[in-house]
C-alpha atoms as a PDB file:
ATOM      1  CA  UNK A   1      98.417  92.275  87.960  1.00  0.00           C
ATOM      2  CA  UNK A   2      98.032  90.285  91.375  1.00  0.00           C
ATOM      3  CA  UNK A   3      96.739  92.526  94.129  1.00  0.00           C
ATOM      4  CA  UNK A   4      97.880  90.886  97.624  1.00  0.00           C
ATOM      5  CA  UNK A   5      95.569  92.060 100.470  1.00  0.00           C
ATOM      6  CA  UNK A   6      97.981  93.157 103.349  1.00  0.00           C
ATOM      7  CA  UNK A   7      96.606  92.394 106.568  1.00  0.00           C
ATOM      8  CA  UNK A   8      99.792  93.840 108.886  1.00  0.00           C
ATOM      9  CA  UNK A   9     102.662  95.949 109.522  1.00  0.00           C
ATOM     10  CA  UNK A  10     105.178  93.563 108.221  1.00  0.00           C
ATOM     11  CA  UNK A  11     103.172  92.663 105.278  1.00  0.00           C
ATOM     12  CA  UNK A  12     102.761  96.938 104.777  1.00  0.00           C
ATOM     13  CA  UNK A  13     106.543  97.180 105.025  1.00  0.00           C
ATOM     14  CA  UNK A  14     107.229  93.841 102.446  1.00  0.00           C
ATOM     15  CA  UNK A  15     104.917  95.517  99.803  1.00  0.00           C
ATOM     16  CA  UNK A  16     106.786  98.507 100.411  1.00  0.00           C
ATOM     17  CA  UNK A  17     110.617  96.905  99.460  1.00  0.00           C
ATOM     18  CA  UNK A  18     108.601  95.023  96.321  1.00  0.00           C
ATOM     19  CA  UNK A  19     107.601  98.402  94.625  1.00  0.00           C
ATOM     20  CA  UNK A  20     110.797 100.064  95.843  1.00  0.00           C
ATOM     21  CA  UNK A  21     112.744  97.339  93.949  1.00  0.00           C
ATOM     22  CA  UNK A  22     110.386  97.792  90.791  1.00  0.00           C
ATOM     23  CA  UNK A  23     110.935 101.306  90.863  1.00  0.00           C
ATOM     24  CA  UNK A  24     114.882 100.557  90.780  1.00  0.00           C
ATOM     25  CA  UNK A  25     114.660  97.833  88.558  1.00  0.00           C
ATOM     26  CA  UNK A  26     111.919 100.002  86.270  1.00  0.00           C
ATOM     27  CA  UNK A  27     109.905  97.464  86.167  1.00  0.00           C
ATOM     28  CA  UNK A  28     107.178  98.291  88.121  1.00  0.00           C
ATOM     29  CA  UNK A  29     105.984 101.738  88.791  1.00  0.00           C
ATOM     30  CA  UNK A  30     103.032 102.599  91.072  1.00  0.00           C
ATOM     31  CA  UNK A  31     101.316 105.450  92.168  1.00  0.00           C
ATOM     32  CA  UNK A  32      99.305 106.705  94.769  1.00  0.00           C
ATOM     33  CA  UNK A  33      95.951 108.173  93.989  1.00  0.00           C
ATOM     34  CA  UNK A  34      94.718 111.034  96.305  1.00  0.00           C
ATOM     35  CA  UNK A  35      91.367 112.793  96.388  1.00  0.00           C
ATOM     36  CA  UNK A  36      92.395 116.521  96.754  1.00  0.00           C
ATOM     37  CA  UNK A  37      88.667 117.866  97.501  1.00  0.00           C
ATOM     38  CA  UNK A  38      88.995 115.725 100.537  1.00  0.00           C
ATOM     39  CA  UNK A  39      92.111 116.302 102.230  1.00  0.00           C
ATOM     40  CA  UNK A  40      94.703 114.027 100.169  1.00  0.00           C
ATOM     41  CA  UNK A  41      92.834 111.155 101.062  1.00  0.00           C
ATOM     42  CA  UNK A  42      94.084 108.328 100.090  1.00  0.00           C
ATOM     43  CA  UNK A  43      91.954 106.234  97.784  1.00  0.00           C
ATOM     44  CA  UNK A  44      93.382 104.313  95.145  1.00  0.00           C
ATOM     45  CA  UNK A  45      96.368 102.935  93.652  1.00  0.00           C
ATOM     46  CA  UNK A  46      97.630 102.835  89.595  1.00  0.00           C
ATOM     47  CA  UNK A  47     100.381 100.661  88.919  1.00  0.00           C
ATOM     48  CA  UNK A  48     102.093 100.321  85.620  1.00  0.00           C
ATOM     49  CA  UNK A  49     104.318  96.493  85.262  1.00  0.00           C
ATOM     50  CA  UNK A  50     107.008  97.336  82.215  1.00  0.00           C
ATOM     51  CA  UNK A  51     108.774  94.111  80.516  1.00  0.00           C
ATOM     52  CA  UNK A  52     111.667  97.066  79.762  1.00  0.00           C
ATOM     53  CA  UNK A  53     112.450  98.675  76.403  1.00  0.00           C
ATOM     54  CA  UNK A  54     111.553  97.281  73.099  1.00  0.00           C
ATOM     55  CA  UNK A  55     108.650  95.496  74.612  1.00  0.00           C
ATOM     56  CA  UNK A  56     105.987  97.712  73.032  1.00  0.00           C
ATOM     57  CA  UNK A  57     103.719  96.837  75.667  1.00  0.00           C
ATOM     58  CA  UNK A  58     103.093  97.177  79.521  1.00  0.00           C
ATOM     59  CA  UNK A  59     100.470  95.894  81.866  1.00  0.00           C
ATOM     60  CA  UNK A  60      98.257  98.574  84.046  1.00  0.00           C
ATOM     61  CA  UNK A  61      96.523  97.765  86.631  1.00  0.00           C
ATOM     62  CA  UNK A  62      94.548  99.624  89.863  1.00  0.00           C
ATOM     63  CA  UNK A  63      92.563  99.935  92.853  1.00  0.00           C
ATOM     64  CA  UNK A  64      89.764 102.023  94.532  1.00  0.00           C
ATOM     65  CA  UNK A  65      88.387 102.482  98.184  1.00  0.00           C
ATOM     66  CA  UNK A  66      84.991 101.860  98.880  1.00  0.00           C
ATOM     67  CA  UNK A  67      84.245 105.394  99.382  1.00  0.00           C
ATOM     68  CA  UNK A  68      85.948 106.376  96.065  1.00  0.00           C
ATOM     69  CA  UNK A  69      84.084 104.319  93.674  1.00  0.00           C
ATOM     70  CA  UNK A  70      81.693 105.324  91.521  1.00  0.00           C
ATOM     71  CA  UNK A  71      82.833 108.643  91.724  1.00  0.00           C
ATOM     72  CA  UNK A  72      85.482 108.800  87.932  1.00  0.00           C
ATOM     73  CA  UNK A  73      88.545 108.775  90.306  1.00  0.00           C
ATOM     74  CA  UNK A  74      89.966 105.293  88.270  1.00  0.00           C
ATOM     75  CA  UNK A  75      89.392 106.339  85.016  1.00  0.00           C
ATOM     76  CA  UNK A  76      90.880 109.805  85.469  1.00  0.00           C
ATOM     77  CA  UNK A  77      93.716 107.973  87.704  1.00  0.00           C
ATOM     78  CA  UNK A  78      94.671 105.277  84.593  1.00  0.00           C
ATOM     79  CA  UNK A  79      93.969 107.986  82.253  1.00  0.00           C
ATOM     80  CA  UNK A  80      96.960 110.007  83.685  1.00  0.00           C
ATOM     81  CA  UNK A  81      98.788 106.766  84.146  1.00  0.00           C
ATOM     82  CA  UNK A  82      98.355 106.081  80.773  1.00  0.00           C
ATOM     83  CA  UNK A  83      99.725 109.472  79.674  1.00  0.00           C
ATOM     84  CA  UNK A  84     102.938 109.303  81.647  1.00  0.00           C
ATOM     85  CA  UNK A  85     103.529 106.105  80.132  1.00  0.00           C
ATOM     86  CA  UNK A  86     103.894 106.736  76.842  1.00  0.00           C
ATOM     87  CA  UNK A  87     105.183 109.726  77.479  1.00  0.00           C
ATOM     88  CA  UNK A  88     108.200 108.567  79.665  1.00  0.00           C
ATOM     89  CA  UNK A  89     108.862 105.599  77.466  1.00  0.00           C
ATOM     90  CA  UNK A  90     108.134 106.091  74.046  1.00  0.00           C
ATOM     91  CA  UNK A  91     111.722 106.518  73.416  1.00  0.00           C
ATOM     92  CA  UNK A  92     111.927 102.853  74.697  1.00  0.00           C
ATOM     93  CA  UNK A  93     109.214 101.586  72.046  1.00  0.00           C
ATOM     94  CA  UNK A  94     105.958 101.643  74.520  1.00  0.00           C
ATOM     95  CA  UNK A  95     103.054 101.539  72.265  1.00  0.00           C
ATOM     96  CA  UNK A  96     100.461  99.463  73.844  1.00  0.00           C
ATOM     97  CA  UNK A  97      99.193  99.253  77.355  1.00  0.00           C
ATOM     98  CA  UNK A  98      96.963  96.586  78.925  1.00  0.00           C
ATOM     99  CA  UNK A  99      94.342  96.079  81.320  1.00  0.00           C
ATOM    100  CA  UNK A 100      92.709  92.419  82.651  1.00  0.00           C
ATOM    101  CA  UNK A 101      90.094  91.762  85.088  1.00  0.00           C
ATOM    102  CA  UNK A 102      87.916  88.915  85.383  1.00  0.00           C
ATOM    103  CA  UNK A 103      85.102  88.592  83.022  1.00  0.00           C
ATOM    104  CA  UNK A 104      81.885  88.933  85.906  1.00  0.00           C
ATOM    105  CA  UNK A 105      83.891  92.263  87.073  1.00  0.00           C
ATOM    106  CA  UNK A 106      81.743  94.696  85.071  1.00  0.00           C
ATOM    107  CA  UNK A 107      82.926  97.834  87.199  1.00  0.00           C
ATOM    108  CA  UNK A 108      85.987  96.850  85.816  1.00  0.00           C
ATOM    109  CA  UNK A 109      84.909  96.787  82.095  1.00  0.00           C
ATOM    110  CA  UNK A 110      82.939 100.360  82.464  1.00  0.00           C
ATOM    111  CA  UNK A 111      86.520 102.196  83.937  1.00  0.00           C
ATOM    112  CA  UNK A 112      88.395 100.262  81.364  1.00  0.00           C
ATOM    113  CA  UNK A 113      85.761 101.657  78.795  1.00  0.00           C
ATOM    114  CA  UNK A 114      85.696 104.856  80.401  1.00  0.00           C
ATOM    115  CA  UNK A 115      90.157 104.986  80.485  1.00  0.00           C
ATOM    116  CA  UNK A 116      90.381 104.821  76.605  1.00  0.00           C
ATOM    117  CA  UNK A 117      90.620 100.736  77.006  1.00  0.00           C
ATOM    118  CA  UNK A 118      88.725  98.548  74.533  1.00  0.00           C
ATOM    119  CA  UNK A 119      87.941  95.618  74.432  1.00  0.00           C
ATOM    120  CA  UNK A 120      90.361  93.250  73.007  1.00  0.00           C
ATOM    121  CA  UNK A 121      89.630  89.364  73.695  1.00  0.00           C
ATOM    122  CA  UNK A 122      88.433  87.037  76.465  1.00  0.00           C
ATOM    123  CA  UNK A 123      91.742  85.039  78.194  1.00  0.00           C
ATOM    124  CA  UNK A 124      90.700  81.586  79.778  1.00  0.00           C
ATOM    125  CA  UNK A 125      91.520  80.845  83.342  1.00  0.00           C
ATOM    126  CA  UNK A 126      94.474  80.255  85.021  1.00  0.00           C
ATOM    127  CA  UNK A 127      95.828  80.765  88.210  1.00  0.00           C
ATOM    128  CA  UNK A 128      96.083  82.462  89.686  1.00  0.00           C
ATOM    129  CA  UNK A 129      92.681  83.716  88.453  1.00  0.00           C
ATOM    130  CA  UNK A 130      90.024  81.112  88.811  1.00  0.00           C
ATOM    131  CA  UNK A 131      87.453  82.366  85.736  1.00  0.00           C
ATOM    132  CA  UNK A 132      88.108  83.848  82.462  1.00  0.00           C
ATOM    133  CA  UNK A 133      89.112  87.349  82.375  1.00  0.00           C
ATOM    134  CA  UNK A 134      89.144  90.670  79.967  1.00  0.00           C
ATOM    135  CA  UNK A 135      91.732  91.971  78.194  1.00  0.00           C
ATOM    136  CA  UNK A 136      91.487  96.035  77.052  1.00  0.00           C
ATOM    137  CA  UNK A 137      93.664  97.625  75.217  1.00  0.00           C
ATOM    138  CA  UNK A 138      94.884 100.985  74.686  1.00  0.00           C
ATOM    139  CA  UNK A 139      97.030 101.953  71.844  1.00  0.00           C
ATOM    140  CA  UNK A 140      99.608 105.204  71.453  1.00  0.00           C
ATOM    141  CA  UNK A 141     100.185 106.013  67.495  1.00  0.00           C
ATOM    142  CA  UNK A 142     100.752 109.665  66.795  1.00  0.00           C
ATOM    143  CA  UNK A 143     100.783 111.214  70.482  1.00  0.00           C
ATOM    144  CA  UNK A 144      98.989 110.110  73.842  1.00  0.00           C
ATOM    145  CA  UNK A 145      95.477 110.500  74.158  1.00  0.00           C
ATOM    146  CA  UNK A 146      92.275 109.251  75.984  1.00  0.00           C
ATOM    147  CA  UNK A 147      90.001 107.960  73.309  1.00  0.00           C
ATOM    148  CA  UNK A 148      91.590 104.632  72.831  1.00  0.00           C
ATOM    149  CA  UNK A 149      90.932 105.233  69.494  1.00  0.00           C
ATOM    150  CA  UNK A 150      94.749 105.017  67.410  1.00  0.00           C
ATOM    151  CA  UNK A 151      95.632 108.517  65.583  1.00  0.00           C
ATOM    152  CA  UNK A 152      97.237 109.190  62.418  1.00  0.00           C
END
């Protein structure tokens, strides 16, 4: 999932229509992640992409603020991400979700550990990434969980 950095007000409000017309279209549903002990600050992002039904899989991806890092606020954010998910459309066939990063983004690989993602292969570059990346995976058999570990 491309993150674009936004730089002004009419870039703000562009981003804006794009994940208003995901919502609409269902293909792209993101979330805002707030840090209640401080205020509703705002300090992250989840974002689930979602081909549509009988795909069986969706693409997650995320973001933290500085100040939020470090802290568990992105696993527990993609954990709850995850949840909905295959809760809201496993009617529709959702049964795998996945995460990439590149491959020298270890903070990435510890919340994707830490968010019930395992490892699952290395993809080669291509743009518009310039190294190789990750790919985690986390599976839904039997009910939704955190482990990433598939249930009877």
């Amino acid at each position: 999932m491309l993150l674009t950095r936004i730089t002004d007000e009419a870039e703000a409000e562009q981003w804006l229509r794009e994940q208003r017309r995901g919502r609409e279209s269902g293909s792209r549903f993101g979330f805002a992640v707030v840090d209640r002990d401080h205020g509703g600050a705002l300090v992250g992002n989840v974002a689930l992409k979602y081909p549509g039904p009988g795909s069986g899989s969706a693409e997650v991806g995320y973001w933290t603020a500085a100040p939020a890092r470090g802290r568990g606020i992105a696993p527990l954010a993609l954990g709850a991400l995850g949840d909905w998910a295959f809760g809201a459309f496993a009617g529709d066939g959702l049964t795998r979700l996945e995460l990439m990063h590149q491959v020298d983004n270890k903070a990435s690989c510890r919340v994707a550990e830490k968010s019930g993602y395992g490892f699952a292969e290395v993809l080669p570059a291509r743009p518009p990434w310039p190294r190789d990346g990750h790919r985690h995976v986390r599976l839904c058999a039997g009910g939704t969980r955190r482990t990433g570990k598939v249930l009877p």
